[in-house]
PDB file of N, CA and C in Angstrom:
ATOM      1  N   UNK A   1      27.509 -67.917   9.936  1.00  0.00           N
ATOM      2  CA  UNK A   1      27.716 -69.270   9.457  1.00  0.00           C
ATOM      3  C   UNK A   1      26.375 -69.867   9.024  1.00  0.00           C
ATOM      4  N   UNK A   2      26.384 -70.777   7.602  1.00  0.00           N
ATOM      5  CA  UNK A   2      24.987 -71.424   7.631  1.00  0.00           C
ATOM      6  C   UNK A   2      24.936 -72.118   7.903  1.00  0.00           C
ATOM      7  N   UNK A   3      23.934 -72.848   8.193  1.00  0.00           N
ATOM      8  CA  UNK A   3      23.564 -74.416   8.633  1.00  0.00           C
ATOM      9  C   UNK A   3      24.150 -75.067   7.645  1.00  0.00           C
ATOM     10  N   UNK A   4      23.890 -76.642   7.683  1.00  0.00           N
ATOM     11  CA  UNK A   4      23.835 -77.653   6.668  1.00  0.00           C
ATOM     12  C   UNK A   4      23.407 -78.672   7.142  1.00  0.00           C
ATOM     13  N   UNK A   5      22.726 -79.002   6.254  1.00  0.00           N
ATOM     14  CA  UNK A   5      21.322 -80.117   6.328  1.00  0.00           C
ATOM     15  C   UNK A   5      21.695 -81.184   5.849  1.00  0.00           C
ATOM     16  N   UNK A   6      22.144 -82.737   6.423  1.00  0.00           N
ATOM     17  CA  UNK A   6      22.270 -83.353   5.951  1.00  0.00           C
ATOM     18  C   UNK A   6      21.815 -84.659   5.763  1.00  0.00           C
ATOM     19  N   UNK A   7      21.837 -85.054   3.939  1.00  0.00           N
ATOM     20  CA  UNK A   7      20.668 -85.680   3.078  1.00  0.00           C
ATOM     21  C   UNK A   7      20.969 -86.989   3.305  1.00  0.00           C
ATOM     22  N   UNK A   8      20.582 -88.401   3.818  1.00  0.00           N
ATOM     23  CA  UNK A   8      21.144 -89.511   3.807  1.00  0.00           C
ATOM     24  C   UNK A   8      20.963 -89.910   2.690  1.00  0.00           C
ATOM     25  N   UNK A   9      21.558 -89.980   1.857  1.00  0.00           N
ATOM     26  CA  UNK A   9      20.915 -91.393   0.667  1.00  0.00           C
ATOM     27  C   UNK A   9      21.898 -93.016   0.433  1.00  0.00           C
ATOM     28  N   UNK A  10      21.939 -93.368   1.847  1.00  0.00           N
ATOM     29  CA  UNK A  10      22.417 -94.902   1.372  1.00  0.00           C
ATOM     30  C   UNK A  10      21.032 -95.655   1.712  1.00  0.00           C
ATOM     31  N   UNK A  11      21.423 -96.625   1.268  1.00  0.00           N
ATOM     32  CA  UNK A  11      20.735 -97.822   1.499  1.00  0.00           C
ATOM     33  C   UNK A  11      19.279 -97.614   0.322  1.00  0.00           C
ATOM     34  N   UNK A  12      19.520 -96.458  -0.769  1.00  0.00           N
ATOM     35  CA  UNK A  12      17.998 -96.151  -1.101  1.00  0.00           C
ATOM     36  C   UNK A  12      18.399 -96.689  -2.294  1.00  0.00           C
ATOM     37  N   UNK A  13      17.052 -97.279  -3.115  1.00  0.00           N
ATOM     38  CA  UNK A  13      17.347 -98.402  -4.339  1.00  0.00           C
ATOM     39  C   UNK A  13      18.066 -97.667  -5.466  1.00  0.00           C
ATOM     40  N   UNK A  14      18.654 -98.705  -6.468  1.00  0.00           N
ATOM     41  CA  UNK A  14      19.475 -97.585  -7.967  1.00  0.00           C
ATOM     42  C   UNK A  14      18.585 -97.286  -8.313  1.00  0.00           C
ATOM     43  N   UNK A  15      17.549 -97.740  -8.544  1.00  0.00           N
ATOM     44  CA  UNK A  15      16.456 -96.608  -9.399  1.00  0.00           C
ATOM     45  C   UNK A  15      15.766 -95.665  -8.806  1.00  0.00           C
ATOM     46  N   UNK A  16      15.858 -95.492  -7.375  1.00  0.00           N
ATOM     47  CA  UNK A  16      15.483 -94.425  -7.246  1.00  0.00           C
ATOM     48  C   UNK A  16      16.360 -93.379  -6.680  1.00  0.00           C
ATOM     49  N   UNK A  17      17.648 -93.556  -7.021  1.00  0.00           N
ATOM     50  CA  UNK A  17      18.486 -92.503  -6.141  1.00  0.00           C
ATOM     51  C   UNK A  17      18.730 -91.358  -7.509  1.00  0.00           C
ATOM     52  N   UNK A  18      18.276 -91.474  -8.579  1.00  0.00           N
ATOM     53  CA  UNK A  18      18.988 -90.184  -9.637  1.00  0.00           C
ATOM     54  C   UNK A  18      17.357 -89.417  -9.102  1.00  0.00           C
ATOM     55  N   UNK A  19      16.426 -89.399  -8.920  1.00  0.00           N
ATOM     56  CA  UNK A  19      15.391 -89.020  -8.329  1.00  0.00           C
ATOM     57  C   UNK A  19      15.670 -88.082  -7.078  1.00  0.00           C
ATOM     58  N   UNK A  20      16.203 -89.208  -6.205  1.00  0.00           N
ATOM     59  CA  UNK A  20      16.922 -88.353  -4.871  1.00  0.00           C
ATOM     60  C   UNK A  20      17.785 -87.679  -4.868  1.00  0.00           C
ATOM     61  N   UNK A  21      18.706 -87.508  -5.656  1.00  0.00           N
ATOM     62  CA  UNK A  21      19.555 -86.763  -6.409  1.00  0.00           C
ATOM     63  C   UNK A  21      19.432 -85.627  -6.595  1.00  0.00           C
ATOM     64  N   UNK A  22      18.341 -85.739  -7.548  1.00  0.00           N
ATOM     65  CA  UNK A  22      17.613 -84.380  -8.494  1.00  0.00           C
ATOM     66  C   UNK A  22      17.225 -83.478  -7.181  1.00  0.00           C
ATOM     67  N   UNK A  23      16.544 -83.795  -6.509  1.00  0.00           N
ATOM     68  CA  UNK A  23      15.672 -83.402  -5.319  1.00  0.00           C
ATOM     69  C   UNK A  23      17.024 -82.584  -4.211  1.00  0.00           C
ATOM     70  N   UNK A  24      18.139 -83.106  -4.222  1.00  0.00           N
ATOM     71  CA  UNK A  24      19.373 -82.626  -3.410  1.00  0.00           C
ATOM     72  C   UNK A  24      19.758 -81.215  -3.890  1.00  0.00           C
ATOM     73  N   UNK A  25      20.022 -81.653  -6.032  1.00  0.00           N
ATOM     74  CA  UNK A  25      20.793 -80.428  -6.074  1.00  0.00           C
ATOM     75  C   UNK A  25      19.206 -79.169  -6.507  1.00  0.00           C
ATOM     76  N   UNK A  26      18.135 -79.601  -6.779  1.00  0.00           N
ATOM     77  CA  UNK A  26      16.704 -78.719  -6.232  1.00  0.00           C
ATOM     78  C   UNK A  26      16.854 -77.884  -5.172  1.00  0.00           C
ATOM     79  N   UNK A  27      17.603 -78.440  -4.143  1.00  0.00           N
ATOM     80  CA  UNK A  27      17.338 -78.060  -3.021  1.00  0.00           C
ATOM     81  C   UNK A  27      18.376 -76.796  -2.374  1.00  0.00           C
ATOM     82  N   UNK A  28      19.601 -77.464  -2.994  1.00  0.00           N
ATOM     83  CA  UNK A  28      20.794 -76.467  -3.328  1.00  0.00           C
ATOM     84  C   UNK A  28      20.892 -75.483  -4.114  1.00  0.00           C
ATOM     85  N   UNK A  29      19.948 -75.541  -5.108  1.00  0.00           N
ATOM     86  CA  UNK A  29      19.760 -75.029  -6.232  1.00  0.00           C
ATOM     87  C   UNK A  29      19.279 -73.109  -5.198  1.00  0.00           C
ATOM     88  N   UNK A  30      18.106 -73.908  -4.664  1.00  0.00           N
ATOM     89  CA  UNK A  30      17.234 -73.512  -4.165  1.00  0.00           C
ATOM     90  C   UNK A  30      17.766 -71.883  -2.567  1.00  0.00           C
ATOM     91  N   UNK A  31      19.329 -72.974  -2.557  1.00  0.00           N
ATOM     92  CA  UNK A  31      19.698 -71.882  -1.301  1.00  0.00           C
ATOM     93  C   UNK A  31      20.414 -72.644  -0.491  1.00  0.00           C
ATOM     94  N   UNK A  32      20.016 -73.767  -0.432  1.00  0.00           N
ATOM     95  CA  UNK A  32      20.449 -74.694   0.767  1.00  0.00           C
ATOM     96  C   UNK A  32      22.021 -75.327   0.877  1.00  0.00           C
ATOM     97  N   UNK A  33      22.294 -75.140   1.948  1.00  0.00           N
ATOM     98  CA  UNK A  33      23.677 -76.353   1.936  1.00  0.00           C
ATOM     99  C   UNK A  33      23.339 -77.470   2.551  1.00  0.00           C
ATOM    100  N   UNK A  34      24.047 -78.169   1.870  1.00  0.00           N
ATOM    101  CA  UNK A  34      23.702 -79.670   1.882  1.00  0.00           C
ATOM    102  C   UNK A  34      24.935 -80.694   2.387  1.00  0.00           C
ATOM    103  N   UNK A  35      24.862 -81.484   3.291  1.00  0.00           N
ATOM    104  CA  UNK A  35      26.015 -82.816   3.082  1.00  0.00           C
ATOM    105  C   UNK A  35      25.196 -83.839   2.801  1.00  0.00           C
ATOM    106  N   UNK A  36      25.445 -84.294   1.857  1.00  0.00           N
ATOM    107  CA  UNK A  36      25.256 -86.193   1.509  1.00  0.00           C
ATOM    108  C   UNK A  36      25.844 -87.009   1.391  1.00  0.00           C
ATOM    109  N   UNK A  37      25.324 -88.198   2.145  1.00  0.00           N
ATOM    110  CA  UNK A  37      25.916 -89.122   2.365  1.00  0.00           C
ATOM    111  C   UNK A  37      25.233 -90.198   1.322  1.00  0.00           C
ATOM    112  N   UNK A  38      26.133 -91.208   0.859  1.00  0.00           N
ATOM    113  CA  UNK A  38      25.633 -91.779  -0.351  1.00  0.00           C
ATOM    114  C   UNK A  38      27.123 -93.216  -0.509  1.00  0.00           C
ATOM    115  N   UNK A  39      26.382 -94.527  -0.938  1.00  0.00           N
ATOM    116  CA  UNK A  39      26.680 -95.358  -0.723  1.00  0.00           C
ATOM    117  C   UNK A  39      26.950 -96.069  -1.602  1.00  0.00           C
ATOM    118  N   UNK A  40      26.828 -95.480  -2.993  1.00  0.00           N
ATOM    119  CA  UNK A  40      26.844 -95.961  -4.327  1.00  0.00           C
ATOM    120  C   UNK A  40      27.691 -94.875  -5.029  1.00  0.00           C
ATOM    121  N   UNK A  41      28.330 -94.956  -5.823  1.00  0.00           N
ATOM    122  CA  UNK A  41      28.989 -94.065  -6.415  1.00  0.00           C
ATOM    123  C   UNK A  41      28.541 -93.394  -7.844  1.00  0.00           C
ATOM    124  N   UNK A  42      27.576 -93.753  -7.970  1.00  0.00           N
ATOM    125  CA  UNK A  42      26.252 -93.232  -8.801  1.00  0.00           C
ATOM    126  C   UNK A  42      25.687 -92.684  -8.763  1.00  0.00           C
ATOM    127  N   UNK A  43      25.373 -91.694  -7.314  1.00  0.00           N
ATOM    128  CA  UNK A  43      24.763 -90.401  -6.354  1.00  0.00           C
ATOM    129  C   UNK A  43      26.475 -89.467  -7.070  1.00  0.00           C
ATOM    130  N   UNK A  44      27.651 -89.851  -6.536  1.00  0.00           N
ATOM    131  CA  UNK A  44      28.823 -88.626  -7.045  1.00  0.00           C
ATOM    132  C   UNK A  44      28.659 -88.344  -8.869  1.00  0.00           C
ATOM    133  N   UNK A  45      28.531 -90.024  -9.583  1.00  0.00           N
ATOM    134  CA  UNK A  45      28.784 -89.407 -10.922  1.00  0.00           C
ATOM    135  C   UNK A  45      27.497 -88.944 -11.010  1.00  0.00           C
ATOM    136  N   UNK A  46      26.292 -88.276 -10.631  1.00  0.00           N
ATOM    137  CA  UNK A  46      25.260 -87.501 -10.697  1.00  0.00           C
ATOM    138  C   UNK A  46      25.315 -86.201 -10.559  1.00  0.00           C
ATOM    139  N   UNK A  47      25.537 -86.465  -9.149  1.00  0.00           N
ATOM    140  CA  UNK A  47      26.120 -85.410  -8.120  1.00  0.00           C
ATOM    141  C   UNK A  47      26.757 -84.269  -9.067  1.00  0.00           C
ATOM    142  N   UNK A  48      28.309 -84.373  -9.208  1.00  0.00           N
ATOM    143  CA  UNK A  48      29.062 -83.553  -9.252  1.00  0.00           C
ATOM    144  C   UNK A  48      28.516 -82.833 -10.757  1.00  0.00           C
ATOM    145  N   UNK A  49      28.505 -83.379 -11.986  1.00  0.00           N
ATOM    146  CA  UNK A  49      28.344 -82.787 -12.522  1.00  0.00           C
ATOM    147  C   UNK A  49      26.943 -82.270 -13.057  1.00  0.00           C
ATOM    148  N   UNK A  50      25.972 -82.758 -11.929  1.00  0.00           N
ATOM    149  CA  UNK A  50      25.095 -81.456 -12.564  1.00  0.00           C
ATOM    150  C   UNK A  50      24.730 -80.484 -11.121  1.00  0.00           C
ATOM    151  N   UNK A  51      25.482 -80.474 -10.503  1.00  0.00           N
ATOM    152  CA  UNK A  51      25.775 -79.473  -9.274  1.00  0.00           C
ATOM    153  C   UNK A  51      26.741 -78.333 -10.198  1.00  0.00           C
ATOM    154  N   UNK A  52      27.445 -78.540 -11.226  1.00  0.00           N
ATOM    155  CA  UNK A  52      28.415 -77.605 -11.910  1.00  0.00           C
ATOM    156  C   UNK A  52      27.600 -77.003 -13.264  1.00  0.00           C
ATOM    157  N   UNK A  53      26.754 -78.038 -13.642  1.00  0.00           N
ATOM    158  CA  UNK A  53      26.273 -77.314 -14.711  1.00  0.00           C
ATOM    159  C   UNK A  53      24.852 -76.094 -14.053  1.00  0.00           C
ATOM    160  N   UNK A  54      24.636 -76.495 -13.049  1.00  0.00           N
ATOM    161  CA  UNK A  54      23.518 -75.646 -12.058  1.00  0.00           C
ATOM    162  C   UNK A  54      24.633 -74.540 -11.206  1.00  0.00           C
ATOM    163  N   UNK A  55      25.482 -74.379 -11.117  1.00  0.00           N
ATOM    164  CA  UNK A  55      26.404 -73.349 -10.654  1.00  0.00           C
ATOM    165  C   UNK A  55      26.452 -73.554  -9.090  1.00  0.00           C
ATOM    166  N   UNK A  56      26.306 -74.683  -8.684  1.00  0.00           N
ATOM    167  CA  UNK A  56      26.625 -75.059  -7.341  1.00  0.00           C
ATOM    168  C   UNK A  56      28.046 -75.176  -7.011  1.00  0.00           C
ATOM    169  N   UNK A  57      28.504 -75.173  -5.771  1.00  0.00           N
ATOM    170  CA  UNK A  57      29.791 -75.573  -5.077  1.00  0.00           C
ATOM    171  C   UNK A  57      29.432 -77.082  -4.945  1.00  0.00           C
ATOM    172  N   UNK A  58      30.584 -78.029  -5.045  1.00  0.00           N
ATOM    173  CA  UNK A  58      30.712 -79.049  -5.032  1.00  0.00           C
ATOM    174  C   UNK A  58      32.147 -79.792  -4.084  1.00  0.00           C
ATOM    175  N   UNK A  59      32.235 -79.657  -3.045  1.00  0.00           N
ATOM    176  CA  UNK A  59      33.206 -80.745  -2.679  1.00  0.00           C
ATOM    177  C   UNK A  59      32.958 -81.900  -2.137  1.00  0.00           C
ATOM    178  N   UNK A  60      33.508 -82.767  -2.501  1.00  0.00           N
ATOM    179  CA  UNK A  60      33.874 -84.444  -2.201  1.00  0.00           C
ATOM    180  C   UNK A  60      35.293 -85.008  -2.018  1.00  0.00           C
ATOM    181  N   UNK A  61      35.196 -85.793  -1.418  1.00  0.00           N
ATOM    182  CA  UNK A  61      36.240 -86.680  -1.209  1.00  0.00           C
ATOM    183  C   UNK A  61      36.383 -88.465  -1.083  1.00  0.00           C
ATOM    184  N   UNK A  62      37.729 -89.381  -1.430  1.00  0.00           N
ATOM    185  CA  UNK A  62      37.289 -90.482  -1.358  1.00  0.00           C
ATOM    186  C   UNK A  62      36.541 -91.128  -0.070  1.00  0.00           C
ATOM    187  N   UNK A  63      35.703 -92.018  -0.403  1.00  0.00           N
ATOM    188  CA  UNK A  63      35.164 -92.873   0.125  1.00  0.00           C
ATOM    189  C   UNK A  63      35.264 -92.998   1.432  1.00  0.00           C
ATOM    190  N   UNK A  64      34.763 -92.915   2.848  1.00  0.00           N
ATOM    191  CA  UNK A  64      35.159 -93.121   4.095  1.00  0.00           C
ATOM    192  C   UNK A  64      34.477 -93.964   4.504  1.00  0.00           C
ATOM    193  N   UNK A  65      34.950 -95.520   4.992  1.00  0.00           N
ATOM    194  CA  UNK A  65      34.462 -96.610   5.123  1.00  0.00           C
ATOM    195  C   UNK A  65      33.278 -96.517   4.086  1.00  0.00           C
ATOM    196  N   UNK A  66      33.262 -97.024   2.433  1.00  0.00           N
ATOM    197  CA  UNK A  66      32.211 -96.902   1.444  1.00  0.00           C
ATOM    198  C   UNK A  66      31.003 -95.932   1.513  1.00  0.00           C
ATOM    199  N   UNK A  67      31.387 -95.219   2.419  1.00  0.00           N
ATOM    200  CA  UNK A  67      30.204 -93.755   2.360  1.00  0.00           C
ATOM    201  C   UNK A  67      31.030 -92.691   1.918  1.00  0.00           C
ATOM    202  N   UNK A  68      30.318 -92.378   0.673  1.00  0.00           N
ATOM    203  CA  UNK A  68      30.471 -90.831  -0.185  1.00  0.00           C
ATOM    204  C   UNK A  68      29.684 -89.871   0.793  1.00  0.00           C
ATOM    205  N   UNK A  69      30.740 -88.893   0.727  1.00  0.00           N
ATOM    206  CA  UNK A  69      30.166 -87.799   1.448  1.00  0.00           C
ATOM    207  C   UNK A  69      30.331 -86.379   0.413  1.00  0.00           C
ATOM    208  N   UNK A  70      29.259 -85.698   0.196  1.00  0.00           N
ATOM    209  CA  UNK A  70      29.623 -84.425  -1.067  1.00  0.00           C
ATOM    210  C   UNK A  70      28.837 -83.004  -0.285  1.00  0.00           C
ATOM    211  N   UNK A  71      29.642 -82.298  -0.204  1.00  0.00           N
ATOM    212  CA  UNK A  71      28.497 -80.861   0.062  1.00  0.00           C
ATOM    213  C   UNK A  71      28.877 -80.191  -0.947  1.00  0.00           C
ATOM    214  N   UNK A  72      27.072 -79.737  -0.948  1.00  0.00           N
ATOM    215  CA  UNK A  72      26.937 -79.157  -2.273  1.00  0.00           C
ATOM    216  C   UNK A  72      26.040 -77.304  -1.208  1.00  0.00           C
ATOM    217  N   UNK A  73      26.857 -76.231  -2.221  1.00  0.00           N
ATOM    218  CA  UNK A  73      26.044 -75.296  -1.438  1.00  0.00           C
ATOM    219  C   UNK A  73      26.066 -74.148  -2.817  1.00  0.00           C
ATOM    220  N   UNK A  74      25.316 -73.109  -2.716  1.00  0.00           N
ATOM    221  CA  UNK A  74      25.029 -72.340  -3.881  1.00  0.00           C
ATOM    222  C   UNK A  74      26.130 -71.528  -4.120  1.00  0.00           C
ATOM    223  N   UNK A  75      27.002 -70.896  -5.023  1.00  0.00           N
ATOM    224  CA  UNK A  75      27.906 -70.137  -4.800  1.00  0.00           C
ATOM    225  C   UNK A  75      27.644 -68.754  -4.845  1.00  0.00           C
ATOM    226  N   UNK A  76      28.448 -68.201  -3.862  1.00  0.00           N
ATOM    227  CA  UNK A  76      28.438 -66.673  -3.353  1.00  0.00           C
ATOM    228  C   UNK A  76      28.526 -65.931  -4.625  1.00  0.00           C
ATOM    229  N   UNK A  77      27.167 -65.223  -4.707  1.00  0.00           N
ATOM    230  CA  UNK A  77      27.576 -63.808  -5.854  1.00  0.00           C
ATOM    231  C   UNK A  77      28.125 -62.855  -5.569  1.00  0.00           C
ATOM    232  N   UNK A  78      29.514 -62.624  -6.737  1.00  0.00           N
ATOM    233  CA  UNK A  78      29.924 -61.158  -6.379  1.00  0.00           C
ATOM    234  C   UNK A  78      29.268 -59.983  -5.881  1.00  0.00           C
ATOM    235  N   UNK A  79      29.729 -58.924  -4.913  1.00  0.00           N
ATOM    236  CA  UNK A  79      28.270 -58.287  -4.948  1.00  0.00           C
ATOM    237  C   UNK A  79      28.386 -56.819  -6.045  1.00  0.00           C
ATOM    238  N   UNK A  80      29.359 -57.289  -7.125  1.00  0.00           N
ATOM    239  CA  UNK A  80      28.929 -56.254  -8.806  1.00  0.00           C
ATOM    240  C   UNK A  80      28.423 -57.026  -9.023  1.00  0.00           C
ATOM    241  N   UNK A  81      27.899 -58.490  -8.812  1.00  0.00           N
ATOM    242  CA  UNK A  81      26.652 -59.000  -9.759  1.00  0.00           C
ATOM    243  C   UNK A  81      25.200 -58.872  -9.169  1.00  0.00           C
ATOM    244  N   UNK A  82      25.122 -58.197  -8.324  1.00  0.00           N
ATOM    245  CA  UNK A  82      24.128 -58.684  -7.513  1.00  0.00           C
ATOM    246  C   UNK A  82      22.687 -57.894  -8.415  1.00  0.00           C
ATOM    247  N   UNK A  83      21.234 -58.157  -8.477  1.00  0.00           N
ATOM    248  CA  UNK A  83      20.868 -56.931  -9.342  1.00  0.00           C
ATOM    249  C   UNK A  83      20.822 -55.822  -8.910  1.00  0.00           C
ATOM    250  N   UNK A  84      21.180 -55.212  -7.767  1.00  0.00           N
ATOM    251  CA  UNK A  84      21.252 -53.802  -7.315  1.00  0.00           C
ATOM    252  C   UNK A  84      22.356 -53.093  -7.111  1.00  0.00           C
ATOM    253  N   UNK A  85      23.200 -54.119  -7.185  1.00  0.00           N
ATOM    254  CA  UNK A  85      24.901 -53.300  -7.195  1.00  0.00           C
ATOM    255  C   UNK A  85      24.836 -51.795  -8.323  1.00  0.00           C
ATOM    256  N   UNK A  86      25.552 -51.268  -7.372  1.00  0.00           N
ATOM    257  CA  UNK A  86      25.671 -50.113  -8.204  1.00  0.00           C
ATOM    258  C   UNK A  86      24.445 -48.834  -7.799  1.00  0.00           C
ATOM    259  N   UNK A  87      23.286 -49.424  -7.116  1.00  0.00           N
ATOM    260  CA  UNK A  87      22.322 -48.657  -7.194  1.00  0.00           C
ATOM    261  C   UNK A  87      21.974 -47.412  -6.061  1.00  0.00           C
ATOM    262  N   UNK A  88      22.115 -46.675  -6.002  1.00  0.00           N
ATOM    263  CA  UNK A  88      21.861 -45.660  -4.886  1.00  0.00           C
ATOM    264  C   UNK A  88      20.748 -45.553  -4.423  1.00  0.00           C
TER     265      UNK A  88
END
């Protein structure tokens, strides 16, 4: 099982949360699973779609008492994709 690390971002200003953002799916990008919590709904329309255009897993759900919650984690490569599949 992996961990998951999770990112608070409420209470952090609008201008700086597409910043904190960036830095989440970096981080996911990177290997990590992530839950975030997020208080604006401007962290999800961030969120989700560039967690998809970066080939991340993405689930969310509505709002629980006005906290967005999204985990984002890297998705599992087949292992025919892997670069050594196949290799003896």
């Amino acid at each position: 099982m992996t961990d998951t690390r999770e990112v608070d971002l409420r209470g952090i200003d609008l201008s700086q949360l597409v910043a904190h953002a960036q830095a989440v799916i970096d981080a996911a990008t990177a290997g990590e699973h992530l839950l975030v919590l997020a208080d604006h709904q401007v962290v999800l329309n961030y969120l989700v779609p560039t967690a998809a255009t970066n080939g991340l897993r993405c689930r969310f759900g509505p709002p629980d008492g006005g906290v967005w919650q999204v985990e984002l984690s890297p998705r599992q490569m087949p292992a025919s994709a892997e670069p050594d599949a196949g290799k003896e």
